[in-house]
N, C-alpha and C. Protein backbone atom coordinates (compact mmCIF):
# COMPACT_ATOMS: atom_id res chain seq x y z
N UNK A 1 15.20 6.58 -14.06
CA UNK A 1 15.96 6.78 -12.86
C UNK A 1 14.99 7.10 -11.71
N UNK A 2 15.49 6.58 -10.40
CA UNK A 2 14.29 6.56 -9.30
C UNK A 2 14.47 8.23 -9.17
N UNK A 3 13.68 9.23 -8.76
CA UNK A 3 14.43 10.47 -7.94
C UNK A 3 12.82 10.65 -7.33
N UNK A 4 13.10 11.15 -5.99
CA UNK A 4 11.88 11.95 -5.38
C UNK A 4 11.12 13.25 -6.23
N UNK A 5 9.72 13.08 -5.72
CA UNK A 5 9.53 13.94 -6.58
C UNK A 5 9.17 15.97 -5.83
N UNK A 6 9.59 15.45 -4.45
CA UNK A 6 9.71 16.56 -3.99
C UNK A 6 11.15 17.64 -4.09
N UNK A 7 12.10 16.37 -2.89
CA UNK A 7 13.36 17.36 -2.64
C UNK A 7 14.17 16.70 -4.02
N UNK A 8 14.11 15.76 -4.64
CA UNK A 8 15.01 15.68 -5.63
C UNK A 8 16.21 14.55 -5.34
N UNK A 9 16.08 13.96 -3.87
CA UNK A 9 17.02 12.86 -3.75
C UNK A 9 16.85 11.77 -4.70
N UNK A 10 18.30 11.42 -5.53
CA UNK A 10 18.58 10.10 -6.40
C UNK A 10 19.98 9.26 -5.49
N UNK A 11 20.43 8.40 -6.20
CA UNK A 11 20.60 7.50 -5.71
C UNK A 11 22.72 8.63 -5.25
N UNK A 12 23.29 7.21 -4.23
CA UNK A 12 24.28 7.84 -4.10
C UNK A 12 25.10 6.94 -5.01
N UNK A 13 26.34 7.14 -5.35
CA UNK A 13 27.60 5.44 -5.61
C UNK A 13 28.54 5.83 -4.58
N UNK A 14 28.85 4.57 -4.54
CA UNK A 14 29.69 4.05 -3.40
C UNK A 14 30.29 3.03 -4.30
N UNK A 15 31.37 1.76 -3.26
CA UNK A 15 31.79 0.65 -3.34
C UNK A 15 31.95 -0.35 -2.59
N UNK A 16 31.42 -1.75 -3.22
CA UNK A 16 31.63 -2.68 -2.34
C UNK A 16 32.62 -3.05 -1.67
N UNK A 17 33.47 -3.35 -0.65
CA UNK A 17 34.23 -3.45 -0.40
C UNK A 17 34.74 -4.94 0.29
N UNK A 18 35.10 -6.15 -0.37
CA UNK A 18 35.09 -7.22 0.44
C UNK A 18 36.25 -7.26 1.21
N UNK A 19 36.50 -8.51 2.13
CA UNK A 19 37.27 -8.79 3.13
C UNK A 19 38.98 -9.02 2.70
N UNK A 20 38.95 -8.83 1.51
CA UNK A 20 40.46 -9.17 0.54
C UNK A 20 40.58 -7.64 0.03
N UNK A 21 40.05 -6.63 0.69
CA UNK A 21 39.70 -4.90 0.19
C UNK A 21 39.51 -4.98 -1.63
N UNK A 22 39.20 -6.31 -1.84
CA UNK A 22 38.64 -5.70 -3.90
C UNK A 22 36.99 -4.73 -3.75
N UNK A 23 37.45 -3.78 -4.38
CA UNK A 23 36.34 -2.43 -4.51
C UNK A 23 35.43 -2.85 -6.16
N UNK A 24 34.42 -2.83 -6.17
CA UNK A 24 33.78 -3.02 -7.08
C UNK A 24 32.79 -1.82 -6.69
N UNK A 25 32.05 -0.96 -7.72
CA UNK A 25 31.25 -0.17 -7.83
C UNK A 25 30.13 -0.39 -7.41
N UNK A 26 29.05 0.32 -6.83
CA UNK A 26 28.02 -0.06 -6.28
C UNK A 26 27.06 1.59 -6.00
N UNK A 27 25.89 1.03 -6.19
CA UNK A 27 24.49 2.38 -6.02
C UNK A 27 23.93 1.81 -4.80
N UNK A 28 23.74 3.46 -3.90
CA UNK A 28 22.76 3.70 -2.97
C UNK A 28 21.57 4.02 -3.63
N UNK A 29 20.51 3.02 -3.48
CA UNK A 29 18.92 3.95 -3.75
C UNK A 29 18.61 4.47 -2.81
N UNK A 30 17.66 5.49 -3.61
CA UNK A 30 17.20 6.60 -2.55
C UNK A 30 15.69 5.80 -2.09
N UNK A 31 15.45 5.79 -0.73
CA UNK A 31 14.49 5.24 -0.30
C UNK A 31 13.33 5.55 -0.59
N UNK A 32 12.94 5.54 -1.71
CA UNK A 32 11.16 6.22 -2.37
C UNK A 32 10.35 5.48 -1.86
N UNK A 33 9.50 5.83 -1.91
CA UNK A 33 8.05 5.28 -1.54
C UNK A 33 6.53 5.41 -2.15
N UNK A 34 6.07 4.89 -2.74
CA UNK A 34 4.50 5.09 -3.30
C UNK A 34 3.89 5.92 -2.18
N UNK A 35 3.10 6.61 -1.78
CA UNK A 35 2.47 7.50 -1.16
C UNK A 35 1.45 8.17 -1.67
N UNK A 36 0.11 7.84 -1.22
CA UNK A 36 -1.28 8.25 -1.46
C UNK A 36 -1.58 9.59 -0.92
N UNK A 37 -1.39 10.64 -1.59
CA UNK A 37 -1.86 11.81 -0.46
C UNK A 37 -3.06 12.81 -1.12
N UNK A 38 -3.82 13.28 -0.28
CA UNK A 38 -4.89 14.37 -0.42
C UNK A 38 -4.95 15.09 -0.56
N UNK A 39 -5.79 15.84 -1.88
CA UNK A 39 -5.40 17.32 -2.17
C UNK A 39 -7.15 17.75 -2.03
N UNK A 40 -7.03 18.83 -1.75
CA UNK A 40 -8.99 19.42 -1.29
C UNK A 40 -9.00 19.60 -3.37
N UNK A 41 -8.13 20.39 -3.95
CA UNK A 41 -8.23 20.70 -5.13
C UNK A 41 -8.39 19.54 -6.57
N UNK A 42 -7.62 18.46 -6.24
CA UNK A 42 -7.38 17.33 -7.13
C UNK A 42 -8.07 16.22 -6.89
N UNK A 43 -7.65 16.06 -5.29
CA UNK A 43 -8.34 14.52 -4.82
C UNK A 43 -7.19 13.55 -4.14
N UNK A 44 -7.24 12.26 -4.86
CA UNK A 44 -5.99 11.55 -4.15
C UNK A 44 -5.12 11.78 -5.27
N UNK A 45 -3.96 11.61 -4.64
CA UNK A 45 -2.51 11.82 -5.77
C UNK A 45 -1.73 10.78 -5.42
N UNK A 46 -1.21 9.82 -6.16
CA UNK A 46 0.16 8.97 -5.97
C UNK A 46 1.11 9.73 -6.12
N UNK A 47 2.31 9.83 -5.33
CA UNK A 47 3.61 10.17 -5.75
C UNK A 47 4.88 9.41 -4.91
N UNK A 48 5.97 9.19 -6.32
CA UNK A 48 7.26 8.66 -5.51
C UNK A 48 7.85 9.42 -4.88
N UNK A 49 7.96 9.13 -3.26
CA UNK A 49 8.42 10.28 -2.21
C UNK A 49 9.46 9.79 -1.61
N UNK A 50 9.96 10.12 -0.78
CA UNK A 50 11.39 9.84 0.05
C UNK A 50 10.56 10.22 1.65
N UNK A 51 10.90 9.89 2.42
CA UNK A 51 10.43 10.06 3.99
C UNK A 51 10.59 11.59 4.10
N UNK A 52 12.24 11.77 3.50
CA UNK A 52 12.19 13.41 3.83
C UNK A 52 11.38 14.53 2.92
N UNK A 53 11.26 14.09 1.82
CA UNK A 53 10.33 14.62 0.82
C UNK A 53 8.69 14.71 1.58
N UNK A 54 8.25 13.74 2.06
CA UNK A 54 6.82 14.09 3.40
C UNK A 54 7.09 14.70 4.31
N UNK A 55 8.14 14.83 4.87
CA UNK A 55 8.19 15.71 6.05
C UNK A 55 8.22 17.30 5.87
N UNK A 56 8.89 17.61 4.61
CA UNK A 56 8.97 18.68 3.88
C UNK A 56 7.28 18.98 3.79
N UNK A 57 6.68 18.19 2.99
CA UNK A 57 4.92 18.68 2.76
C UNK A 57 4.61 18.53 3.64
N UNK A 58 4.49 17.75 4.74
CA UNK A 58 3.76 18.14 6.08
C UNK A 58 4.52 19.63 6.84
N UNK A 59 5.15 20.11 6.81
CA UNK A 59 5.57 20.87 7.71
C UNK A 59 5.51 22.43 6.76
N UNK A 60 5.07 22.02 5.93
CA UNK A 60 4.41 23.27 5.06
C UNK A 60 2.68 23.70 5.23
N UNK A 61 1.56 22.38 5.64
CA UNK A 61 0.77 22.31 6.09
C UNK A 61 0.00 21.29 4.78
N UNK A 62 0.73 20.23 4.78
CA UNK A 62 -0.13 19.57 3.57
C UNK A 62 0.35 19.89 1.80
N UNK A 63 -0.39 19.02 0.88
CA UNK A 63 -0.24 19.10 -0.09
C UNK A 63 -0.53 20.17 -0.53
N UNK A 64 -1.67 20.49 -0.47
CA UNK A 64 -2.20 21.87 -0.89
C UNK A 64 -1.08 23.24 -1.06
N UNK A 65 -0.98 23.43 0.37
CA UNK A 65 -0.19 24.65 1.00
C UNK A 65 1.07 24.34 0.14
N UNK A 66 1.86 23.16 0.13
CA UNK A 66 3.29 22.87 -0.63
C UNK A 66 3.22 22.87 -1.96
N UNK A 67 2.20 22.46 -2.42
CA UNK A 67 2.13 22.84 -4.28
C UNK A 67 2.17 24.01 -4.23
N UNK A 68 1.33 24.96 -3.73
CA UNK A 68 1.11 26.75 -4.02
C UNK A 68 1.84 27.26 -3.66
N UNK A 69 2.79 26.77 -2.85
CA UNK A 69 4.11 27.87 -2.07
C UNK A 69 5.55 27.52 -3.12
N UNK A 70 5.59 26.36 -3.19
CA UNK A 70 7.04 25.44 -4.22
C UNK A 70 7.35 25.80 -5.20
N UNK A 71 8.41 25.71 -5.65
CA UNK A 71 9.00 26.40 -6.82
C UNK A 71 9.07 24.78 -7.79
N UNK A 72 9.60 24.98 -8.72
CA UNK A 72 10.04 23.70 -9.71
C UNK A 72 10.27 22.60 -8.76
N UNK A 73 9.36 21.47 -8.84
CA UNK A 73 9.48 20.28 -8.80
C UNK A 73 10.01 19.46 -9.80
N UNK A 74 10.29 18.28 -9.17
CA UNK A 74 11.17 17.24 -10.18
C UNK A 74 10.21 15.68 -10.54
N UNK A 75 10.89 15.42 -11.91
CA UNK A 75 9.68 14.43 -12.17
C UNK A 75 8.34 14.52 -12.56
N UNK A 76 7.77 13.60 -11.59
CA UNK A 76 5.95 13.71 -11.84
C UNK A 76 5.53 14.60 -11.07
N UNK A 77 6.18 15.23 -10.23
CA UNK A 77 5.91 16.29 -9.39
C UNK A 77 5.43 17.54 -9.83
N UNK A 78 6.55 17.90 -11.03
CA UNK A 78 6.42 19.16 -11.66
C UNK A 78 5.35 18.80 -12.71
N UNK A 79 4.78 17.57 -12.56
CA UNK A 79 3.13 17.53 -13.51
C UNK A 79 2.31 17.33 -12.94
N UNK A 80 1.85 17.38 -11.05
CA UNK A 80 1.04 17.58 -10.39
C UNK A 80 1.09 19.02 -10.28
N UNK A 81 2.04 19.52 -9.78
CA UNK A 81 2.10 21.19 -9.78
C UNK A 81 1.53 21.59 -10.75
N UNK A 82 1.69 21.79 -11.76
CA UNK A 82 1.27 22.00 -12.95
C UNK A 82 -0.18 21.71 -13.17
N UNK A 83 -1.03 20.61 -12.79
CA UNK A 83 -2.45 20.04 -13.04
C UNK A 83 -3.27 20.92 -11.38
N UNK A 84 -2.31 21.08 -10.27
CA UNK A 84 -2.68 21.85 -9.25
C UNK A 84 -3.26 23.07 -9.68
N UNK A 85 -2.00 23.72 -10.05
CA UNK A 85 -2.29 24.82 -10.21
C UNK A 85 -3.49 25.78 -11.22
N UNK A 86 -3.67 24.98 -12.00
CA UNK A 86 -4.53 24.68 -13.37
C UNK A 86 -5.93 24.70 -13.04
N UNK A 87 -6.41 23.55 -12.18
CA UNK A 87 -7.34 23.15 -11.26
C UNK A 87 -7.67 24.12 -10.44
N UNK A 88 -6.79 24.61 -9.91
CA UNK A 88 -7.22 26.33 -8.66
C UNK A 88 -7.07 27.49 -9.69
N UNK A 89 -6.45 27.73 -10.43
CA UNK A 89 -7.24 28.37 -11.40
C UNK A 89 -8.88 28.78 -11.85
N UNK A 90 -9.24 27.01 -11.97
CA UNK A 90 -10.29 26.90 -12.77
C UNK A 90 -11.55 27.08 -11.69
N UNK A 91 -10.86 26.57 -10.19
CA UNK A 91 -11.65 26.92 -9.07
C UNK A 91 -12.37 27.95 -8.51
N UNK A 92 -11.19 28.71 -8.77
CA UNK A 92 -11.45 30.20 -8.41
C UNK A 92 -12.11 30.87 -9.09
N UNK A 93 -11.84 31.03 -10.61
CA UNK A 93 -12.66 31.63 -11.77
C UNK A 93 -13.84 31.67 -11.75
N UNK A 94 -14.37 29.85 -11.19
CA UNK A 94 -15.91 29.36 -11.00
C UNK A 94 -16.47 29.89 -9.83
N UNK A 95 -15.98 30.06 -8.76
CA UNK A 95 -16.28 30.72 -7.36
C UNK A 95 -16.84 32.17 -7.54
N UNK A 96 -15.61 33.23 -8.66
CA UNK A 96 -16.05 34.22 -8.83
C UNK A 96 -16.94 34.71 -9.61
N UNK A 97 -17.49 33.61 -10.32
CA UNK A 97 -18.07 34.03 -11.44
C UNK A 97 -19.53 33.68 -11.08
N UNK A 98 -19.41 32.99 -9.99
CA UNK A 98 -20.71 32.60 -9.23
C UNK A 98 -21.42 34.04 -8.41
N UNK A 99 -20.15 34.35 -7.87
CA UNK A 99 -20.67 35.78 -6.78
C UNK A 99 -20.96 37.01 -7.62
């Protein structure tokens, strides 16, 4: 099933409706999108996004800032979070263990 992997939008149903009013069943997809984005911690990341799902991470200040602030993601999302967080873990440990 398509779903964003930020806010969680999937598809809507509706019905077709022709000119004789016969209703037949019918799906809204949710407008996803492949999207390449940058993490200082990971690198590049693919993820299936929705327009409003980017506007959400930009207005948090980026990927970065929106993985570390976000609660449960959906999808492949909640297995970047997860490899994020893991990664700044392993960052930090090395930083401190340096000083």
């Amino acid at each position: 099933m398509k779903i964003c992997a930020v806010s969680g939008k999937t598809f809507l149903s509706g019905n077709n409706v022709s000119h004789a009013e016969n209703k037949t069943r019918r799906r809204f997809e949710a407008n996803l999108q492949k999207k390449r984005l940058f993490s200082s911690v990971l690198g590049f990341c693919t993820l299936d996004i929705t327009p409003k799902g980017l506007k959400i991470i930009e207005s948090k200040g980026g990927l970065d800032a929106f993985l570390s602030s976000c609660g449960p993601l959906y999808g492949d999302g909640e297995v970047l979070r997860k490899r994020f967080l893991k990664a700044q873990q392993k960052r930090s440990a090395s930083i401190s263990s340096v000083a």
